[in-house]
N, C-alpha and C. Protein backbone atom coordinates (compact mmCIF):
# COMPACT_ATOMS: atom_id res chain seq x y z
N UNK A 1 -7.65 -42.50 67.23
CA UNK A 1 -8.48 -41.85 68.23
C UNK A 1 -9.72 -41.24 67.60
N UNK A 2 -9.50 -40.32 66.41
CA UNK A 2 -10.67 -40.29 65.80
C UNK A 2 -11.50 -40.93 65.57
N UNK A 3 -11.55 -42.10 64.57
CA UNK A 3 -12.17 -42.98 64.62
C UNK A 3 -12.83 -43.62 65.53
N UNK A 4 -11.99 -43.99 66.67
CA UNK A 4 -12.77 -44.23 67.82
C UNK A 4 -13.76 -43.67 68.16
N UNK A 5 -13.53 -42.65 68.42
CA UNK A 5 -14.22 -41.17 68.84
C UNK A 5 -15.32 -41.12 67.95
N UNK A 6 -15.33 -41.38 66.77
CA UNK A 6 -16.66 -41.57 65.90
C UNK A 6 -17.36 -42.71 66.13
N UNK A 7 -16.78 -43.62 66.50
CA UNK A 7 -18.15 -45.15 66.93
C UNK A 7 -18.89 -44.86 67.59
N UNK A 8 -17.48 -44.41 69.22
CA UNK A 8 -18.45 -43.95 70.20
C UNK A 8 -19.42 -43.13 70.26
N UNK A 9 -19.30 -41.95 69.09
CA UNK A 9 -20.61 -41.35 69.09
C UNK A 9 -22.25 -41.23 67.99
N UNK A 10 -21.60 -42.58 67.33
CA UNK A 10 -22.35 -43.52 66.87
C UNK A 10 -23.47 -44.32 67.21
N UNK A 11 -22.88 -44.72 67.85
CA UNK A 11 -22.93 -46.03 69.49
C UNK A 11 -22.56 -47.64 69.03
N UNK A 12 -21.59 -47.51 67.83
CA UNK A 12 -21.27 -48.75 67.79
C UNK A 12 -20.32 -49.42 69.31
N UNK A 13 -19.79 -48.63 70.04
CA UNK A 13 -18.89 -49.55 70.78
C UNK A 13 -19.71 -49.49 72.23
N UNK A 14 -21.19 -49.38 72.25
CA UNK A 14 -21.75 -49.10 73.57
C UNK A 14 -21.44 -50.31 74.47
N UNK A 15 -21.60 -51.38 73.90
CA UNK A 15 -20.84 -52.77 75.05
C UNK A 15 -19.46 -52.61 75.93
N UNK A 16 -18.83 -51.75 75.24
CA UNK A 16 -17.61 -51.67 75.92
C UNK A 16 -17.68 -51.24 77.55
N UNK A 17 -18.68 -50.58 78.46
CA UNK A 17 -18.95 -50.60 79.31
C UNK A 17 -17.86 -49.17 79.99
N UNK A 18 -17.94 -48.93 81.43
CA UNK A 18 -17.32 -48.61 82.34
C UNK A 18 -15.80 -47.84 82.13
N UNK A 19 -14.78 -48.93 80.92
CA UNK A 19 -13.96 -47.93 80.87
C UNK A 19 -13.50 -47.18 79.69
N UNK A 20 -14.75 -47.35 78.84
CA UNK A 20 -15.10 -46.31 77.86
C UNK A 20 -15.53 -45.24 77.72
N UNK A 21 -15.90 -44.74 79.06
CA UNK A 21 -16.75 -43.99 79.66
C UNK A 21 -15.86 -42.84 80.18
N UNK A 22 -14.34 -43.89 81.15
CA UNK A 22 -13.09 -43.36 81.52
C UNK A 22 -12.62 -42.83 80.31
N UNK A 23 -12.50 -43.00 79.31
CA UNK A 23 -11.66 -42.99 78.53
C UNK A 23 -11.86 -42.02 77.44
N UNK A 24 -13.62 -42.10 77.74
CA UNK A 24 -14.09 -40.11 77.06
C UNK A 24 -13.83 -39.15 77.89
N UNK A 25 -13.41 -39.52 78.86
CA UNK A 25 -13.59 -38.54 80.12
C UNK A 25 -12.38 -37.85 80.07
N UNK A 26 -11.15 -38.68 79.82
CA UNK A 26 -10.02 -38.52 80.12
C UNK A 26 -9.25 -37.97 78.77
N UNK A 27 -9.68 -38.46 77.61
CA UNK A 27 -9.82 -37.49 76.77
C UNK A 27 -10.42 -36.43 76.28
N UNK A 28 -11.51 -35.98 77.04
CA UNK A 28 -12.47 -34.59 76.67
C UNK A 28 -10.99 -33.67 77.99
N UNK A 29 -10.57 -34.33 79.19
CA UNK A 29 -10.06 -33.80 80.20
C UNK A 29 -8.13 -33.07 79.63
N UNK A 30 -7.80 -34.18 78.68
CA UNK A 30 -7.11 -34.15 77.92
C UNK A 30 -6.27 -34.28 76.82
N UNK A 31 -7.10 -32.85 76.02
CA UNK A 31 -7.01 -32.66 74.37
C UNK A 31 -5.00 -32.96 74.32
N UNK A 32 -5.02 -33.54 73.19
CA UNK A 32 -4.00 -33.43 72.46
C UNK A 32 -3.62 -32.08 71.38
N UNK A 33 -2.25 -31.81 71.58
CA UNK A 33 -2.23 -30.83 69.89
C UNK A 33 -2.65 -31.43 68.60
N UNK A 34 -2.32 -32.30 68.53
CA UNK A 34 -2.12 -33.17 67.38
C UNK A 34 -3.87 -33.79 67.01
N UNK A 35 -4.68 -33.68 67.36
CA UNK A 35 -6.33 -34.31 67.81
C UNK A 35 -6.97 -33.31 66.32
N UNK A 36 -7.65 -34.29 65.88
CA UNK A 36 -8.88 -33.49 64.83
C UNK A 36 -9.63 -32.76 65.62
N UNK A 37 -9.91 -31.76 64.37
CA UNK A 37 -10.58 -30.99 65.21
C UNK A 37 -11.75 -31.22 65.30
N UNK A 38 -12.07 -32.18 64.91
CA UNK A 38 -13.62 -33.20 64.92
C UNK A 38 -13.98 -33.91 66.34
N UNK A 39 -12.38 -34.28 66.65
CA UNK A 39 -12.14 -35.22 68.20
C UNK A 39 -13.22 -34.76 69.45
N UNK A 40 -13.10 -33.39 69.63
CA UNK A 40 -13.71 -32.78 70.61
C UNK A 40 -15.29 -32.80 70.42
N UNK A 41 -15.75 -32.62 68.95
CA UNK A 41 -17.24 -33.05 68.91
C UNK A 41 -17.55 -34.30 69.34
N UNK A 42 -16.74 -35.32 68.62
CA UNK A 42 -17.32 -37.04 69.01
C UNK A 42 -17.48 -37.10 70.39
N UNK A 43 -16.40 -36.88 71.51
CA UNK A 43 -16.29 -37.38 72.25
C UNK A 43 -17.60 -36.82 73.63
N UNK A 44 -18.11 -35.45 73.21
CA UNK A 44 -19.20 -34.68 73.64
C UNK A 44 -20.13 -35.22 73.14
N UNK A 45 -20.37 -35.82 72.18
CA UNK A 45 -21.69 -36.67 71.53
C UNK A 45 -21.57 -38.15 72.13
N UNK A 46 -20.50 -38.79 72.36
CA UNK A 46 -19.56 -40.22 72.98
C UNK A 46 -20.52 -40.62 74.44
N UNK A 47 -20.45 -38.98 75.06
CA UNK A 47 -20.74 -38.82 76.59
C UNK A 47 -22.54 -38.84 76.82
N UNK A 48 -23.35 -38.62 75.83
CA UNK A 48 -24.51 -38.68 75.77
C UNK A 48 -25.10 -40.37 75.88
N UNK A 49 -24.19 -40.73 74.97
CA UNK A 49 -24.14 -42.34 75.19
C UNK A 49 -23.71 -43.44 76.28
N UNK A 50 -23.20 -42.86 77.49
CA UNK A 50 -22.47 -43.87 78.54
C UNK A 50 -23.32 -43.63 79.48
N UNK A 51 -24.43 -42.83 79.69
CA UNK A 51 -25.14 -42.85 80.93
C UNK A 51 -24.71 -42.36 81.96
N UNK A 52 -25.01 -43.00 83.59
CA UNK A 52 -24.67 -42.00 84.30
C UNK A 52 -23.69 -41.65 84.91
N UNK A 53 -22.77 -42.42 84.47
CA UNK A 53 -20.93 -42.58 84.98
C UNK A 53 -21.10 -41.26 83.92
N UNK A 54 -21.08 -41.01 83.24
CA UNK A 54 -20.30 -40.07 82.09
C UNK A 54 -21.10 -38.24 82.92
N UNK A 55 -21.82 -38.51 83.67
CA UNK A 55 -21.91 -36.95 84.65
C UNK A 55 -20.66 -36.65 84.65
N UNK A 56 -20.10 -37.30 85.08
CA UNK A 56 -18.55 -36.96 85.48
C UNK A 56 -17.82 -35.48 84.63
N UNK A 57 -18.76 -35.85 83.08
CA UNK A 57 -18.09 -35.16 82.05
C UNK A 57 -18.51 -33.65 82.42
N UNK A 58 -20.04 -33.96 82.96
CA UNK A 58 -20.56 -32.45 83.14
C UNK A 58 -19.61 -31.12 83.22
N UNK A 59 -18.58 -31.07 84.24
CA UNK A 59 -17.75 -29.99 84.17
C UNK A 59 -16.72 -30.02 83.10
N UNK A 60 -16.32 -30.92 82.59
CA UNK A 60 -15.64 -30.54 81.65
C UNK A 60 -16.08 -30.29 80.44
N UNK A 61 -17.30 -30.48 80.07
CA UNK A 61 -18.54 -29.86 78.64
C UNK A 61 -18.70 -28.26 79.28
N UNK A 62 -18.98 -28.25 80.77
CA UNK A 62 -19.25 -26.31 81.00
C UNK A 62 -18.04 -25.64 80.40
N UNK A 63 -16.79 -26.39 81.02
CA UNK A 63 -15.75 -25.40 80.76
C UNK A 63 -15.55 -25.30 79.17
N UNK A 64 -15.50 -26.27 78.08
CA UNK A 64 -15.79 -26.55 76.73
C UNK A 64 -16.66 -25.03 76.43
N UNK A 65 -17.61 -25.40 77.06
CA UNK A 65 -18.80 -24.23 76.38
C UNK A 65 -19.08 -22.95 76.70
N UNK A 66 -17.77 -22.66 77.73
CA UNK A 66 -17.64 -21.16 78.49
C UNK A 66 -16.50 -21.04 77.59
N UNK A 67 -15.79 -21.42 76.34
CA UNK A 67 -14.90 -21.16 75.72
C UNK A 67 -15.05 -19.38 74.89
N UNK A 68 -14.16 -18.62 75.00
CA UNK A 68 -14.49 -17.74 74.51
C UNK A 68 -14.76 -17.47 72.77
N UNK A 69 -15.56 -16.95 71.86
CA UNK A 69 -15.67 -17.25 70.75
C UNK A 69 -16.28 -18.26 69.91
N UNK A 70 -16.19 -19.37 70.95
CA UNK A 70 -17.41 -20.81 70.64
C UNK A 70 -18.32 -20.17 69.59
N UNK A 71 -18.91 -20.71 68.51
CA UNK A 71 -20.03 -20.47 67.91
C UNK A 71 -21.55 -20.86 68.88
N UNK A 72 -22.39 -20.13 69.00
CA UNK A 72 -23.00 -19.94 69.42
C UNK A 72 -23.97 -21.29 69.52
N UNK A 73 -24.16 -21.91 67.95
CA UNK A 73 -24.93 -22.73 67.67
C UNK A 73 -24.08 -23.93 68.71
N UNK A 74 -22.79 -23.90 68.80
CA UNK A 74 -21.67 -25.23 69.28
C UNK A 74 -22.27 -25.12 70.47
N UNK A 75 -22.50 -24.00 71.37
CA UNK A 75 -22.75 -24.00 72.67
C UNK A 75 -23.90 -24.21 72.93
N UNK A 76 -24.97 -24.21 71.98
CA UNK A 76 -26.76 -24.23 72.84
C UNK A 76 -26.57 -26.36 72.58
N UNK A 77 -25.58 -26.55 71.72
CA UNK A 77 -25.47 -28.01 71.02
C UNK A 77 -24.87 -28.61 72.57
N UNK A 78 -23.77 -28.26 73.24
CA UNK A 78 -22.90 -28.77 74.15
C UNK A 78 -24.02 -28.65 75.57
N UNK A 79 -24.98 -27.55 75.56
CA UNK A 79 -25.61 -27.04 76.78
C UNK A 79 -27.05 -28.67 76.62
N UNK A 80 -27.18 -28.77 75.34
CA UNK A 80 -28.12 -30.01 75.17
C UNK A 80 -27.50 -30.82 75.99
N UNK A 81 -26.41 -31.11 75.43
CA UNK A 81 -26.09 -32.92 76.11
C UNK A 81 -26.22 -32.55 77.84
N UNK A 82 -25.53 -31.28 78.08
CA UNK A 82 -25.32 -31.46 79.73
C UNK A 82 -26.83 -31.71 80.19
N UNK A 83 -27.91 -30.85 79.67
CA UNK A 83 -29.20 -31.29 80.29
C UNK A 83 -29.47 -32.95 80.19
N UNK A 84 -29.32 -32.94 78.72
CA UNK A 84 -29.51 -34.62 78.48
C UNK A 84 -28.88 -35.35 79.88
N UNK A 85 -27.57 -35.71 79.99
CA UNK A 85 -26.75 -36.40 81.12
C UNK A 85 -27.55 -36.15 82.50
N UNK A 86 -28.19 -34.82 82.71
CA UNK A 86 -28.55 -34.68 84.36
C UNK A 86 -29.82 -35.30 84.28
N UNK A 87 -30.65 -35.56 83.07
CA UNK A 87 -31.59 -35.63 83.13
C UNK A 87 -32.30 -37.09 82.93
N UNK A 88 -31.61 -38.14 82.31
CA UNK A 88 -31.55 -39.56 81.14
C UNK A 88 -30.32 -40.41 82.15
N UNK A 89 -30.75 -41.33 82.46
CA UNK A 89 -30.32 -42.37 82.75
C UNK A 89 -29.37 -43.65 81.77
């Protein structure tokens, strides 16, 4: 999953289309215990890359970044992509 999670926010696997898109979604929606703690960055960087199916993610990056304690820098980083997504096609 990591790994994955690193292409996608790469953009090596951008062909994959539609249910790659599901499939950041559904993992940003639901973390594992067991998940690097890297997982949660890729897949917020993943979502910058799928366009406009990946809005979807929008609420689940707010709730991410209303986390209490977040580093500050993590949150103006997470508040980027959401503008990015409302804004980029």
């Amino acid at each position: 999953r990591i790994q994955g999670a690193s292409m996608l926010a790469s953009g090596e696997l951008t062909e994959r289309g539609h249910a790659v898109t599901d499939q950041i979604i559904s993992a940003l929606e639901n973390p594992r215990a067991d998940d690097d703690p890297l997982m949660e960055h890729f897949l917020i960087e993943a979502t910058r890359m799928r366009g406009r199916r990946a809005l979807r993610a929008i609420p689940i990056l707010e709730q991410i970044a209303a986390r209490p304690g977040l580093d500050p820098r993590v949150v103006e980083e997470i508040r980027w992509r959401i503008s990015y997504l409302r804004n980029h096609d």
